[in-house]
Structure formats: C-alpha cells, structure tokens
N, C-alpha and C. Protein backbone atom coordinates (compact mmCIF):
# COMPACT_ATOMS: atom_id res chain seq x y z
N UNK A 1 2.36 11.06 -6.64
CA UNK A 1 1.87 9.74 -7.04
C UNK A 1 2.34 9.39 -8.45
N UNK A 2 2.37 10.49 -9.24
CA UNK A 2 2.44 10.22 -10.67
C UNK A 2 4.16 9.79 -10.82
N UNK A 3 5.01 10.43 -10.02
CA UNK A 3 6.61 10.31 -10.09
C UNK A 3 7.03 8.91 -9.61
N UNK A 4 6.35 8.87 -8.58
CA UNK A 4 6.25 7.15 -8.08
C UNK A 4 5.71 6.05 -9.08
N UNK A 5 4.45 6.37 -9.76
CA UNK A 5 4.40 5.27 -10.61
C UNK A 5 5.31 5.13 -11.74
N UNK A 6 5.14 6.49 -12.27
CA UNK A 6 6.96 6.58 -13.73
C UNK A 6 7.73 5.74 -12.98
N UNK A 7 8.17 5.98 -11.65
CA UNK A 7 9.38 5.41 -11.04
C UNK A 7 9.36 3.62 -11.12
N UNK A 8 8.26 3.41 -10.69
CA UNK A 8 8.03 1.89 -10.76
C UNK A 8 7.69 1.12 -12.23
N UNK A 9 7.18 1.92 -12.79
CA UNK A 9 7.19 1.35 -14.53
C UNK A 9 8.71 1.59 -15.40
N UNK A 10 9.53 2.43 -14.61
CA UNK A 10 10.77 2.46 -14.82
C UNK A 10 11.45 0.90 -14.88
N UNK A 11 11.00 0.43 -13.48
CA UNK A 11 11.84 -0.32 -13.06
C UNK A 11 11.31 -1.70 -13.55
N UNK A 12 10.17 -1.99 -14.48
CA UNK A 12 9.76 -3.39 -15.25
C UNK A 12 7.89 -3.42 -14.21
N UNK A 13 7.51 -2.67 -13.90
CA UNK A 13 6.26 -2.89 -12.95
C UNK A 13 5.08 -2.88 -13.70
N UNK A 14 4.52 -3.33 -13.96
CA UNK A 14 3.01 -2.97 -14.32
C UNK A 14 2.24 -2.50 -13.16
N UNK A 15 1.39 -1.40 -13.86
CA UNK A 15 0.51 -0.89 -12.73
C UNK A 15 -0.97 -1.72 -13.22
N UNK A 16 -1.55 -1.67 -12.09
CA UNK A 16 -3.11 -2.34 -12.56
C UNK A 16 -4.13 -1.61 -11.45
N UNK A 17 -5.09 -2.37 -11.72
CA UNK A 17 -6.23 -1.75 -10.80
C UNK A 17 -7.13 -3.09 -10.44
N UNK A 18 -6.51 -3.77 -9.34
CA UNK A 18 -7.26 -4.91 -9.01
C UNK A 18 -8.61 -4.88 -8.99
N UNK A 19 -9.18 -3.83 -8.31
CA UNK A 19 -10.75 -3.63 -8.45
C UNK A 19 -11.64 -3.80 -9.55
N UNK A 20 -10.70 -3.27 -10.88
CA UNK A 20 -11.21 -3.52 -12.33
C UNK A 20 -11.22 -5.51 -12.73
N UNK A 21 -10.43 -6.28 -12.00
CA UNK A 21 -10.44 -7.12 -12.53
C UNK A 21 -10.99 -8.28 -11.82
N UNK A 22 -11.47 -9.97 -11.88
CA UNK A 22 -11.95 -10.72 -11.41
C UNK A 22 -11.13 -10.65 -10.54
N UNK A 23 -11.87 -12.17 -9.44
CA UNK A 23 -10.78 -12.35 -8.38
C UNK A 23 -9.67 -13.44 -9.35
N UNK A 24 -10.13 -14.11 -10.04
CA UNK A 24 -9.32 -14.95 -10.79
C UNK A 24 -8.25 -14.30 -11.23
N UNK A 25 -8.37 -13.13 -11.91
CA UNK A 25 -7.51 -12.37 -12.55
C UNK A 25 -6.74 -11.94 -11.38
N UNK A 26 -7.43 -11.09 -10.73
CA UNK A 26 -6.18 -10.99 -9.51
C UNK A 26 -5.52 -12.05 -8.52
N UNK A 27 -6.01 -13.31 -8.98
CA UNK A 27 -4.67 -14.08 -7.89
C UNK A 27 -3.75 -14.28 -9.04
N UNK A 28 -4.19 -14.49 -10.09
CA UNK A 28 -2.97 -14.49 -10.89
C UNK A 28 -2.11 -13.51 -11.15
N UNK A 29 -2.43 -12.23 -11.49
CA UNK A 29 -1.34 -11.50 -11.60
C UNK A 29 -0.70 -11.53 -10.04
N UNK A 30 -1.40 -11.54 -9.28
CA UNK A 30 -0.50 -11.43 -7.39
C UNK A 30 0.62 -12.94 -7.74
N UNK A 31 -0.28 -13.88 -7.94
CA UNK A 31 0.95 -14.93 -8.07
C UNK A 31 1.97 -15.15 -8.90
N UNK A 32 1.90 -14.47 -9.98
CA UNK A 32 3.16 -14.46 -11.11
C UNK A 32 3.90 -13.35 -10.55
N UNK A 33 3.74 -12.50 -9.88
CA UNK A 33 4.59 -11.31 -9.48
C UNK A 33 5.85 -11.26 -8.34
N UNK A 34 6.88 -11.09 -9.24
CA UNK A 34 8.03 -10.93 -8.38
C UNK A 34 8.12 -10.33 -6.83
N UNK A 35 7.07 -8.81 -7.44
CA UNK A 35 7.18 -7.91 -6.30
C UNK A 35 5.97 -7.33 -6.56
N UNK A 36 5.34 -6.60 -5.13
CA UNK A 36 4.35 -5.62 -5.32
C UNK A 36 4.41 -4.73 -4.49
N UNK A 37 3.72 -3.79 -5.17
CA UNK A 37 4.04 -2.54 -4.47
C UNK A 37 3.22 -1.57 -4.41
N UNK A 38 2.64 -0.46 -3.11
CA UNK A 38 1.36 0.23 -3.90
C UNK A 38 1.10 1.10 -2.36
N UNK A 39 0.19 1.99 -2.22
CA UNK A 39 -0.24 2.54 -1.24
C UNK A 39 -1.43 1.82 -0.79
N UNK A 40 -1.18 1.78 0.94
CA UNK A 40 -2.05 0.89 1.99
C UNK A 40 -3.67 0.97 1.02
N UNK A 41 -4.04 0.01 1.19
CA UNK A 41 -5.71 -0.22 1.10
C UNK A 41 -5.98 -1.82 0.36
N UNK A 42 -7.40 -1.80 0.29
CA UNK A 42 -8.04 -3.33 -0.10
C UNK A 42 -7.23 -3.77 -1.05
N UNK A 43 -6.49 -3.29 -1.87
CA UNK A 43 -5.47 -4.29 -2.72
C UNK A 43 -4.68 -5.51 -2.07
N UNK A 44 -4.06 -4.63 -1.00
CA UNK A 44 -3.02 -5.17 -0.34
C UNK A 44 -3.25 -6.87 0.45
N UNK A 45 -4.87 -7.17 0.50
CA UNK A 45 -5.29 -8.42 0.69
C UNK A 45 -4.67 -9.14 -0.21
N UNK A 46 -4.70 -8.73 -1.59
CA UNK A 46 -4.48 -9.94 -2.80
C UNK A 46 -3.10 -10.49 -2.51
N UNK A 47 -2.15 -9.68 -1.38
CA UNK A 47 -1.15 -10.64 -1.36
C UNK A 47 -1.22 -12.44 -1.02
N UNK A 48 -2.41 -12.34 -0.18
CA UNK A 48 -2.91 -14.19 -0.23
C UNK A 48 -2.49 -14.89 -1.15
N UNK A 49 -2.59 -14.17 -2.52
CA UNK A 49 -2.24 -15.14 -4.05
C UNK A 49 -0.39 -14.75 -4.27
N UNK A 50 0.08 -13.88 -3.44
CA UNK A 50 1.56 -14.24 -3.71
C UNK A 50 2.66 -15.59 -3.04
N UNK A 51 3.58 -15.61 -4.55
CA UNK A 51 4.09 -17.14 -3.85
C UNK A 51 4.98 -16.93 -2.56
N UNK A 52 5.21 -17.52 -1.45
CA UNK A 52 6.39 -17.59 -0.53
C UNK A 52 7.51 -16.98 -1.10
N UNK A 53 8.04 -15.88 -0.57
CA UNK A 53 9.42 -15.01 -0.43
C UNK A 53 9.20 -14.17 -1.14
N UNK A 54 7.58 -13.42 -1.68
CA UNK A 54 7.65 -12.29 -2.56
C UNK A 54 7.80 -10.81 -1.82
N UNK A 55 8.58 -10.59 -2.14
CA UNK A 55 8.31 -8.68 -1.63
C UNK A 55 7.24 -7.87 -1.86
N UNK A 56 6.69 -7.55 -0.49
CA UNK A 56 5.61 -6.47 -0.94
C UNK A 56 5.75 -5.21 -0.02
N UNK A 57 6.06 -4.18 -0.86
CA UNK A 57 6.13 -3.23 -0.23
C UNK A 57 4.72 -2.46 -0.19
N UNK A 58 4.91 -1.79 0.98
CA UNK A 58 3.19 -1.18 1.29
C UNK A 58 3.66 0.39 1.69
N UNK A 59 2.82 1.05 1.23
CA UNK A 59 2.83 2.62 1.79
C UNK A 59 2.17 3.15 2.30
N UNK A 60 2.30 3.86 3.88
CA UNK A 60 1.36 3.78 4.61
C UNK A 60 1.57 5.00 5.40
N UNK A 61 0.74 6.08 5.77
CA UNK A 61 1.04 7.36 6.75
C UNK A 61 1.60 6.60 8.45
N UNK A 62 2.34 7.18 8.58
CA UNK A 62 3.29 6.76 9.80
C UNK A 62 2.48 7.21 11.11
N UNK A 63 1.31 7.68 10.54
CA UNK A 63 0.49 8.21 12.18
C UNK A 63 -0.62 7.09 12.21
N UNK A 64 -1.21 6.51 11.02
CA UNK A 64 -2.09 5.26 10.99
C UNK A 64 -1.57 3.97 10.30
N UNK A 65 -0.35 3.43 10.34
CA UNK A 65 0.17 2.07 9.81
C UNK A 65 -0.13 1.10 10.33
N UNK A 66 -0.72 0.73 10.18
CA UNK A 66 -1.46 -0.55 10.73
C UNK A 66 -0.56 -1.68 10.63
N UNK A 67 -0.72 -3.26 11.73
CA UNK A 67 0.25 -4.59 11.10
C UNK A 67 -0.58 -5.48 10.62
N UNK A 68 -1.63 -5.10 10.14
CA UNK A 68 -2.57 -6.41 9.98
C UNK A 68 -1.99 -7.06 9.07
N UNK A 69 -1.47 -5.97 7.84
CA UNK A 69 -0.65 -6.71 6.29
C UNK A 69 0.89 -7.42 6.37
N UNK A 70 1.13 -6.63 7.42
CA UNK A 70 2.50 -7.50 7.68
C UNK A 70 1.94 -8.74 8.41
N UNK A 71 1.36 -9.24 9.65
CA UNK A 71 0.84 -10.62 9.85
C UNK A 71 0.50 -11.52 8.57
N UNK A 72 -0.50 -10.81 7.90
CA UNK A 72 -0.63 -11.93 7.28
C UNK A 72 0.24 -12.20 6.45
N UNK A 73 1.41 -11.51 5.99
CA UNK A 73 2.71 -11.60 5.47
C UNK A 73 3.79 -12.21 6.16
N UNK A 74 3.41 -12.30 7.22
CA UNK A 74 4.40 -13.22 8.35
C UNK A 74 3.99 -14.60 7.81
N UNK A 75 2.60 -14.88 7.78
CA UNK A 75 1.96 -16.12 8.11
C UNK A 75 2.13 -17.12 6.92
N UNK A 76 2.13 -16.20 5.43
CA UNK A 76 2.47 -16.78 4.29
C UNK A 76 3.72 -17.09 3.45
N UNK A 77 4.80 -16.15 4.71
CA UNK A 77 6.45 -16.46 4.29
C UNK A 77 6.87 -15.25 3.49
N UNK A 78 6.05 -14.38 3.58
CA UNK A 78 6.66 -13.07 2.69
C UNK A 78 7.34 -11.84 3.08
N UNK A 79 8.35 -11.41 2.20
CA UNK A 79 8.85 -10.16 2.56
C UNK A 79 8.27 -8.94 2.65
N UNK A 80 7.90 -8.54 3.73
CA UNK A 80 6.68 -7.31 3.76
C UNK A 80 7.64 -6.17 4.13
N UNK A 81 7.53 -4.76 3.70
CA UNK A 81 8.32 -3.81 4.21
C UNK A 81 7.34 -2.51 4.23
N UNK A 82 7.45 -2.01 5.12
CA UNK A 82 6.66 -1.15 4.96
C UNK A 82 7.31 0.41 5.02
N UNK A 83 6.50 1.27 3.77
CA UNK A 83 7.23 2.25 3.46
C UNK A 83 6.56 3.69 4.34
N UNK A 84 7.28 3.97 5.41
CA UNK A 84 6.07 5.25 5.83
C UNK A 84 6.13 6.38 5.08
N UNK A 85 4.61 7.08 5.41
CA UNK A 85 4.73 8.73 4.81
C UNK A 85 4.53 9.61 5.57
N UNK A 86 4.27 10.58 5.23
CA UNK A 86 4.01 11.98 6.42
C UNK A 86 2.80 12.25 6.41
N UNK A 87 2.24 12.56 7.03
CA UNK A 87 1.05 13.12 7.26
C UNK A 87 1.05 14.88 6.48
N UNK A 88 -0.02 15.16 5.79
CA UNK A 88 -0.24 15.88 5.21
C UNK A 88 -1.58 16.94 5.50
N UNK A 89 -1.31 17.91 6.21
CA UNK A 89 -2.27 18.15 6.72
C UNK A 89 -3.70 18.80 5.85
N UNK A 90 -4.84 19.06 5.37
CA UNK A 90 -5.76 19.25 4.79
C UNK A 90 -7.05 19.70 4.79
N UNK A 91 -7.42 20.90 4.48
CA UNK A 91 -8.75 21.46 4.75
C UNK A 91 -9.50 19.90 4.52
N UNK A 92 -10.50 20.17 5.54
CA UNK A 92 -11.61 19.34 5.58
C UNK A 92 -13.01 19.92 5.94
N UNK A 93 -13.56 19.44 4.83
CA UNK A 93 -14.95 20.03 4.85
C UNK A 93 -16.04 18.89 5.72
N UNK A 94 -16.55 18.62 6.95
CA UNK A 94 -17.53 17.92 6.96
C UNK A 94 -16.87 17.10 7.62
N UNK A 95 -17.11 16.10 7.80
CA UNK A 95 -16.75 14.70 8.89
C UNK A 95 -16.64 13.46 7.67
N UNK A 96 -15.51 12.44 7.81
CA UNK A 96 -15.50 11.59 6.28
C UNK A 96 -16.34 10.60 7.53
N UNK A 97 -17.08 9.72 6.87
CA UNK A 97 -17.42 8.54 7.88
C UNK A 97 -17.46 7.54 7.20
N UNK A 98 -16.56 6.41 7.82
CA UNK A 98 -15.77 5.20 7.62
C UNK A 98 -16.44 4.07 8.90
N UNK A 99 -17.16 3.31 8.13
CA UNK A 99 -18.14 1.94 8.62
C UNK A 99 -18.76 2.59 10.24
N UNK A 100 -18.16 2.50 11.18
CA UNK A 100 -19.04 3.12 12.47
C UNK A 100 -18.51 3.74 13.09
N UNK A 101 -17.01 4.25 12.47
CA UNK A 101 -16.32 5.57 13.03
C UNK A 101 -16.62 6.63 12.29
N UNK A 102 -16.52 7.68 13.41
CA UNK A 102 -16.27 9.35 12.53
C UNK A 102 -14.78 9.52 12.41
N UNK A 103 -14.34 10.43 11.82
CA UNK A 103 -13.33 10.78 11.32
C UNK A 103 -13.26 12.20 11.27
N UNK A 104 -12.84 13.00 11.93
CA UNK A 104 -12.26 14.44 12.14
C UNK A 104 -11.15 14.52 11.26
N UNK A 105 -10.85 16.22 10.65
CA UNK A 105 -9.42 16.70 10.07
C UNK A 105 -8.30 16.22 10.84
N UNK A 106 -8.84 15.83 12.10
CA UNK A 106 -7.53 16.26 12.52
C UNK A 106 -7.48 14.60 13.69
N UNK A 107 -8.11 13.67 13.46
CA UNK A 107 -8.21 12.83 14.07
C UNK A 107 -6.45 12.02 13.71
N UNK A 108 -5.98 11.60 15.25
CA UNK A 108 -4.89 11.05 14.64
C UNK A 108 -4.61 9.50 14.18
N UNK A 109 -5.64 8.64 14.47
CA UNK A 109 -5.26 7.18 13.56
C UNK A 109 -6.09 7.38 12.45
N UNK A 110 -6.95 8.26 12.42
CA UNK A 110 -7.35 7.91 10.70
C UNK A 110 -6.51 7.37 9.31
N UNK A 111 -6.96 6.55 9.03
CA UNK A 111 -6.44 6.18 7.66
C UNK A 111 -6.55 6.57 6.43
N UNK A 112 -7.55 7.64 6.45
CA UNK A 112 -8.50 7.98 5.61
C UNK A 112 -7.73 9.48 5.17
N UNK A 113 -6.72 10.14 5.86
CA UNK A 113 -6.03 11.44 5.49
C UNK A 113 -4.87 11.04 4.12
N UNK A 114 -4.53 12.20 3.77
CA UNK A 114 -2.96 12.50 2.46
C UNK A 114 -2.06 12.06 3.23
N UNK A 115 -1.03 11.45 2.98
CA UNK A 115 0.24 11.68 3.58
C UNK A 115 1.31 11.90 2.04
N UNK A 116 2.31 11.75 2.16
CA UNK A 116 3.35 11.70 1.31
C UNK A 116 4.51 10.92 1.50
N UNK A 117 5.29 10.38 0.49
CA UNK A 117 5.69 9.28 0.66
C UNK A 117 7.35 9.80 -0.36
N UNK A 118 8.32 10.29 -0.57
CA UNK A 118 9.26 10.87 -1.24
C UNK A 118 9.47 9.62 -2.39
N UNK A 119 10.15 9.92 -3.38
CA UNK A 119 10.68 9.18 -4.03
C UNK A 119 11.46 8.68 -3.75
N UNK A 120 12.63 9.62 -3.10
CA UNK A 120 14.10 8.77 -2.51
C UNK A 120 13.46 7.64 -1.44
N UNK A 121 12.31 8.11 -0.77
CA UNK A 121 12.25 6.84 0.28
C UNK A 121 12.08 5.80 -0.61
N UNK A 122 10.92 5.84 -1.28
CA UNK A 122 9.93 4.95 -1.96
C UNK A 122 11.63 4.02 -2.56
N UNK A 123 12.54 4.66 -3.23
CA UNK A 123 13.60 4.09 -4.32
C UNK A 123 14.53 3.49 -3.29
N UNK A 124 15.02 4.38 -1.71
CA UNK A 124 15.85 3.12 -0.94
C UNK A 124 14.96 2.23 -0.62
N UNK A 125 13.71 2.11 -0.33
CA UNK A 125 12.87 0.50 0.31
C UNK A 125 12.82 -0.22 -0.70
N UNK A 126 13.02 -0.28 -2.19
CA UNK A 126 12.64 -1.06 -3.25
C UNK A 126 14.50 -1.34 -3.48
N UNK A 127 15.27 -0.91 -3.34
CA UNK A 127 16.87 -0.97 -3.70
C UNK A 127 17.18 -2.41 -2.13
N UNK A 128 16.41 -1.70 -1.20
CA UNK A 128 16.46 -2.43 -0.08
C UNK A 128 16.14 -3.91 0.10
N UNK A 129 15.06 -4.50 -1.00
CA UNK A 129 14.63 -5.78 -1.40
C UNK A 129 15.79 -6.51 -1.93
C-alpha cells in the first residue's frame, strides 16, 4: 500500500481521506480532479462529483469486483478501469459480519478479505489512461 501511494504522489496525486472531510469538500476535490484513484470502497461513490471523461481507476480483488462503480461510471461519461488484485489468503479469527451477511475465511465473494494489487499492474493501468 505504502509503494503504491509513493507511486501515485510520485506522479502529482494527492492522497486524502474523504471520510475526514465534508460532503462539500469532497465534491470538490472529486470535481477539480483530473484522475482518481484508490482501493474499492465508500470513496469510490464521490465519483458523482467527477466532471465527464475523468479517469478513475479502482482496485479491487478479482474474486469480489463488483460493476456497480463502473455503471455508474458508464452513466456519467467516465473513464472507469478497473485494476484487479489477488486474493490473499489470511488467518481468520471469528466470522467478520457485514450488514446481514456472514462472512467466512474462506468465503469466495467477500469483499471484506486482503488481496494485492503489484505496482507494475497498478503503473500499466495508470500509463494505460
């Protein structure tokens, strides 16, 4: 995670933490932004506030990738790409429970597991924009 973000602050990115900030604050930084980029979760809504033809790349384990973010990236004219990772397998203590599902170690659409995501991938899908 840490080589990936160097990698993207390399390249002119600010990292942020939408959660820390209003919603005001986050349509604006989503709408001034060239590109975004980040691993799958509730961020990835704020693309709503990006303008038509922005790139957003998303990172997502290739056993639970969901299209909900690409639709609504269809619907608003944006370049959505999605970057897969591997599944990472992981002691698990206990059952994680996510709204009215359980979630097993070893359950296979969970969203909720590690995966990994390489740099070289992460650097051809962003070269690829």
């Amino acid at each position: 995670e840490d080589e990936i973000e160097a990698y993207f602050r390399g390249q002119g990115f600010e990292v942020i933490s939408p959660e820390k900030m209003s919603i005001a604050r986050q349509a604006e930084y989503f709408w001034s932004a060239s590109v975004v980029a980040g691993a799958s979760g509730a961020w990835v809504t704020n693309i709503i506030y990006c303008q038509p033809d922005t790139p957003a790349l998303v990172f997502c384990p290739a056993e639970s990738c969901g299209t909900h973010f690409a639709f609504i990236s269809h619907h608003l004219r944006l370049r959505y790409f999605t970057v897969l990772g591997r599944y990472v397998p992981t002691p698990c203590i206990g059952i994680l429970r996510a709204g009215s599902r359980d979630y097993g170690k070893d359950a296979p659409d969970s969203m909720h597991y590690n995966y990994y995501v390489s740099l070289e991938t992460v650097q051809a899908a962003y070269a690829s924009i």
